[in-house]
Protein backbone atom coordinates (compact mmCIF):
# COMPACT_ATOMS: atom_id res chain seq x y z
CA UNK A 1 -58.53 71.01 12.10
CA UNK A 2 -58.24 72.99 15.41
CA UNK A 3 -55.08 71.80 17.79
CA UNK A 4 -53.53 69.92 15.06
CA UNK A 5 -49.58 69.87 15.19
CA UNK A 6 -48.12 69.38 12.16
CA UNK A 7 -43.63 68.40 11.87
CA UNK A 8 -41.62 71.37 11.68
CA UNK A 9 -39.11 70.33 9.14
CA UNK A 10 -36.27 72.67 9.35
CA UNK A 11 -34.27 73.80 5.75
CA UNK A 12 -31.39 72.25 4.61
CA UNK A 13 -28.18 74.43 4.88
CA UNK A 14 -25.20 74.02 2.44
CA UNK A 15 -23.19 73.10 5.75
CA UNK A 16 -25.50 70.37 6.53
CA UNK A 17 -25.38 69.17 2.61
CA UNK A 18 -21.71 69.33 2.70
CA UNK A 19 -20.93 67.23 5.78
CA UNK A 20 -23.64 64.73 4.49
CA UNK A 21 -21.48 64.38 1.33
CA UNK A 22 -18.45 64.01 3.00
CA UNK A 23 -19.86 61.32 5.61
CA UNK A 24 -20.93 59.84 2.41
CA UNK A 25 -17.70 60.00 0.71
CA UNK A 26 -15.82 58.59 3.54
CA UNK A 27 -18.42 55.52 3.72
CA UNK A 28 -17.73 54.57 0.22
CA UNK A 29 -14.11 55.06 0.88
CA UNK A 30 -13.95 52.74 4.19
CA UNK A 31 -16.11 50.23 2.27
CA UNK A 32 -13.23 50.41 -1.12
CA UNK A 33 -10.54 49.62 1.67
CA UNK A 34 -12.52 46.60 3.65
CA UNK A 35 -13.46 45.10 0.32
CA UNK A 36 -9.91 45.46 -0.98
CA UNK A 37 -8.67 44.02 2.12
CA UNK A 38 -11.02 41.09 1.91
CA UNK A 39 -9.74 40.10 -1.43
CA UNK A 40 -6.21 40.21 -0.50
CA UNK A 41 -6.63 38.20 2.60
CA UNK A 42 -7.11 34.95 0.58
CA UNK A 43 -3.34 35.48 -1.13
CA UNK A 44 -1.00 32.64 0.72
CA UNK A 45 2.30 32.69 0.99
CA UNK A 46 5.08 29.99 0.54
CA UNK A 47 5.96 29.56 4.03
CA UNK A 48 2.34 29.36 4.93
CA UNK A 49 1.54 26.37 2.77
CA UNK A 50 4.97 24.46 3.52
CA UNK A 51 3.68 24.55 7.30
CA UNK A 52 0.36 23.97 6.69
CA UNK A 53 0.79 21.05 3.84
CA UNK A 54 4.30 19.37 6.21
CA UNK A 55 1.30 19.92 10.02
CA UNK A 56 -1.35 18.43 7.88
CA UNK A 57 0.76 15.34 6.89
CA UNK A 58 2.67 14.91 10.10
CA UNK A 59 -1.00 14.43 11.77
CA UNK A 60 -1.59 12.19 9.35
CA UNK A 61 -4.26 14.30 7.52
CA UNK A 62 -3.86 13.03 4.18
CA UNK A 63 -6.78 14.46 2.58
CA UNK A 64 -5.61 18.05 3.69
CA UNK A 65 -2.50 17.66 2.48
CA UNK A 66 -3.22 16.11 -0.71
CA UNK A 67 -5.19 19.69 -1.26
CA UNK A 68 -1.70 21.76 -0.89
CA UNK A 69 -0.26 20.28 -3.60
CA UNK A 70 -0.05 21.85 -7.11
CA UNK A 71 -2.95 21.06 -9.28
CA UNK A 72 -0.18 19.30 -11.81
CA UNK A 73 0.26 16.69 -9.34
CA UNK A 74 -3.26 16.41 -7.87
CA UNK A 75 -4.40 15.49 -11.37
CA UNK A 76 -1.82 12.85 -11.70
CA UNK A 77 -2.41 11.55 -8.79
CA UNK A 78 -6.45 11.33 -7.14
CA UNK A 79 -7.04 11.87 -3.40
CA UNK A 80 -7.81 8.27 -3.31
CA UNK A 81 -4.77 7.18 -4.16
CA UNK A 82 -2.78 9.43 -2.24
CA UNK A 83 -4.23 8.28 0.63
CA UNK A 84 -4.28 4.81 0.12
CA UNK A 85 0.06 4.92 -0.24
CA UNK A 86 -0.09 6.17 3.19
CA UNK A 87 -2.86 4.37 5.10
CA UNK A 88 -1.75 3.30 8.52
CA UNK A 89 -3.28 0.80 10.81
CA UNK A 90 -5.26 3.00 12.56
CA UNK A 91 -3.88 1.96 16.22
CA UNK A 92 -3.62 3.89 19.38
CA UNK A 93 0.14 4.00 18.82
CA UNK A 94 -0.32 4.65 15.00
CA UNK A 95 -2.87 7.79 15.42
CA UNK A 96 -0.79 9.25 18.50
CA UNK A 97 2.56 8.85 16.72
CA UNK A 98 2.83 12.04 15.23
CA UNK A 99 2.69 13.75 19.48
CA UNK A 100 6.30 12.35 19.28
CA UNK A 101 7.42 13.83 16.35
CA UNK A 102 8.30 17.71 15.33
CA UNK A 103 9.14 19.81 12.53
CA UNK A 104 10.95 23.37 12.16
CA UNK A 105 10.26 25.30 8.60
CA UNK A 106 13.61 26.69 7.45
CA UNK A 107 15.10 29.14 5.02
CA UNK A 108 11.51 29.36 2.87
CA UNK A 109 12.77 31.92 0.10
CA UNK A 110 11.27 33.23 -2.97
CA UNK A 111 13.55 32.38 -6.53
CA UNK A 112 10.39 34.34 -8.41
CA UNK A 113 7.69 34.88 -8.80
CA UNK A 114 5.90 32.01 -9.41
CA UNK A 115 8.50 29.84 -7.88
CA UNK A 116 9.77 29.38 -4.32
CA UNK A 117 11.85 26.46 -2.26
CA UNK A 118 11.89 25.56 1.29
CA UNK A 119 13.72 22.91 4.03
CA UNK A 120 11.83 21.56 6.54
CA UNK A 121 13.70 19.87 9.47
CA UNK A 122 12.28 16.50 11.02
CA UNK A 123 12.61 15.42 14.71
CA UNK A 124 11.38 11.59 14.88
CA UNK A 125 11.88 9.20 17.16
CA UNK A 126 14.81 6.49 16.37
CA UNK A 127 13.38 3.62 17.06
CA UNK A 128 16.23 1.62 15.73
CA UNK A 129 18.00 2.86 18.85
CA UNK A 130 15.55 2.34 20.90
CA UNK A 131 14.54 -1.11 20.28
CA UNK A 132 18.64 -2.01 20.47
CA UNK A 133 19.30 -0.68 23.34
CA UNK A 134 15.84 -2.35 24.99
CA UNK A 135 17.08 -5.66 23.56
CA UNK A 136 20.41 -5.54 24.32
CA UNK A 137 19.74 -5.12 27.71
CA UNK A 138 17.42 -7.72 27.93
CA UNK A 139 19.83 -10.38 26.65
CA UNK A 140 22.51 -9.48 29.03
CA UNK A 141 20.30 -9.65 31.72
CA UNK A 142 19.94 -12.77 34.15
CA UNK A 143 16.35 -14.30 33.77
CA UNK A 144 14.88 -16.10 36.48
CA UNK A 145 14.26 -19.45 36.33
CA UNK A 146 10.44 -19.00 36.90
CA UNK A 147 8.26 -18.75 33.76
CA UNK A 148 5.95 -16.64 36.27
CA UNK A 149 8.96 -14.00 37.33
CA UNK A 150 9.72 -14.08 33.73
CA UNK A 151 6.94 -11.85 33.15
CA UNK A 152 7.38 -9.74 35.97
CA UNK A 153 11.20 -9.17 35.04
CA UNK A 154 10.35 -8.48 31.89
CA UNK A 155 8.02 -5.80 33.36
CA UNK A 156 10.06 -4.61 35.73
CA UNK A 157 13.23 -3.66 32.50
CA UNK A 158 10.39 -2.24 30.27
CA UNK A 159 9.04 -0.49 32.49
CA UNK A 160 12.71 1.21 33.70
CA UNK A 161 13.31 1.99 30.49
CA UNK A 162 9.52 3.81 29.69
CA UNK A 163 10.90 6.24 32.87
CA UNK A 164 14.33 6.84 31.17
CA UNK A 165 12.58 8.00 28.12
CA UNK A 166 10.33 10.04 29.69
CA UNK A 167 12.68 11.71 32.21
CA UNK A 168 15.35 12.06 29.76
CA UNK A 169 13.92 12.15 26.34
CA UNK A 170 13.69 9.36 23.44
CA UNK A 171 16.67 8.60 20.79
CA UNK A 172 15.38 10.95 18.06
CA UNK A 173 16.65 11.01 14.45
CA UNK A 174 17.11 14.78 12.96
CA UNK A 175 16.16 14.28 9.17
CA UNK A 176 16.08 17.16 6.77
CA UNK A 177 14.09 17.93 3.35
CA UNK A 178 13.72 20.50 0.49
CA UNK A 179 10.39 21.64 -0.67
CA UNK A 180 9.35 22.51 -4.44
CA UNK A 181 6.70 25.52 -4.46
CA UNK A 182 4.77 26.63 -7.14
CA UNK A 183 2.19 29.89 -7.51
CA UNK A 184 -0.55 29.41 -8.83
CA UNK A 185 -3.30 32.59 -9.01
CA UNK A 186 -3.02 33.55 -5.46
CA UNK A 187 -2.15 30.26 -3.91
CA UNK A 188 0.95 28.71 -3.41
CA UNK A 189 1.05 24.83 -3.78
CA UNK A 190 3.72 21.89 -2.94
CA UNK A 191 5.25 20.79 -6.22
CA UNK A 192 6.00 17.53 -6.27
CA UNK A 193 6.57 16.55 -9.57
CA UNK A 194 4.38 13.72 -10.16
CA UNK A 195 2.59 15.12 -13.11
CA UNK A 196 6.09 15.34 -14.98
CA UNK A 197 6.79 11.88 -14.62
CA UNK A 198 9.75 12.58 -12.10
CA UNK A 199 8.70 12.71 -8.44
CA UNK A 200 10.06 14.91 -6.60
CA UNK A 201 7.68 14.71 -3.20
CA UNK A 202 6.10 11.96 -1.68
C-alpha cells in the first residue's frame, strides 16, 4: 500500500553475536555464584548456636532453645516437657529477670569436625547477698514504736537500699559453664546428652 513504513531491521554482526554470548555467559555465571551463596548462607557455626541457644534461654524462650539442641536429645526429651522443667510464674519480676542478668561466649573451638566445645560465662544477680545485707540491716536498726512509722521506716531502708543498687550496681554472682556441640548436616546443635542416658545440659 502507498506510504506504508515497514521496520528496518538491521543484520546481525558477529560483534553483536559475540557480546550477546558473553553478556549471556556472565548472567549464568553471576546467577552460579548467588545460588551458591544462597546455599551456603544456611551453614551455622558453633559459636553462633552457643549464643543463640544460651540468648534464647536467658530470655526465657524455651521453645527456641529447645530447637538448638541436637536432635538426640530433642527426641528424648519433647518440647513439652522441656518447657514444663522450666516454667516460671510468669510475674513482672519473673519475665524482666533476665534485663539483670548477662552472658559472655568464651573460647568456642572446633575438636573436629563434627564436634566442637564452648564456655559461656554468667553474670546473675546474688541475691543471697542481697537479701542479707537488706535484712541485716533491718534488724540492727531501731524501729519506732508506731505500727504506722513502721511502715514508713521500713520504706524509707528499702527504698535507700533500691538507690545503692542502682547507683552502684547489684551483688552479682560470676558462674561459668562448658558447652557440648555437635554437627549435624549443616547445623550445629547443643549436645546435651539426654538421649544417652547421661545428661550433660540442662
Amino acid at each position: 500500500a502507498r506510504g506504508a513504513r515497514f521496520l528496518q531491521i538491521p543484520p546481525v554482526t558477529e560483534d553483536f553475536m559475540r557480546c550477546s554470548l558473553i553478556r549471556g555467559l556472565f548472567a549464568c555465571g553471576l546467577c552460579l555464584v548467588l545460588a551458591g551463596c544462597a546455599s551456603g548462607g544456611d551453614e551455622s557455626k558453633p559459636g553462633e548456636t552457643l549464643d543463640l541457644y544460651v540468648s534464647a534461654y536467658m530470655n526465657g524462650n524455651y521453645e527456641e532453645a529447645w530447637q538448638h539442641l541436637s536432635s538426640e536429645d530433642r527426641s528424648a526429651r519433647s518440647l513439652e516437657a522441656y518447657i514444663a522443667e522450666r516454667k516460671d510464674s510468669g510475674t513482672f519480676l519473673a519475665r524482666n529477670l533476665h534485663r539483670l542478668m548477662g552472658y559472655t561466649v568464651r573460647d568456642v573451638a572446633q575438636v573436629d569436625e563434627t564436634h566442637a566445645c564452648g564456655t559461656v560465662e554468667f553474670s546473675i544477680p546474688d541475691f543471697r547477698a542481697i537479701v542479707g545485707e537488706v535484712s541485716g540491716a533491718l534488724e540492727a536498726a531501731a524501729y519506732p514504736e508506731s505500727a504506722l512509722e513502721n511502715v514508713s521506716f521500713v520504706r524509707r531502708n528499702v527504698g535507700a537500699f533500691e538507690q545503692k543498687y542502682q547507683t552502684e550496681g547489684i551483688p552479682r554472682r560470676m558462674l561459668q559453664e562448658k558447652f557440648e556441640l555437635i554437627r549435624e548436616g549443616r547445623q550445629w546443635k547443643i549436645r546435651a546428652g539426654w538421649g544417652l542416658g547421661e545428661p550433660r545440659r540442662r
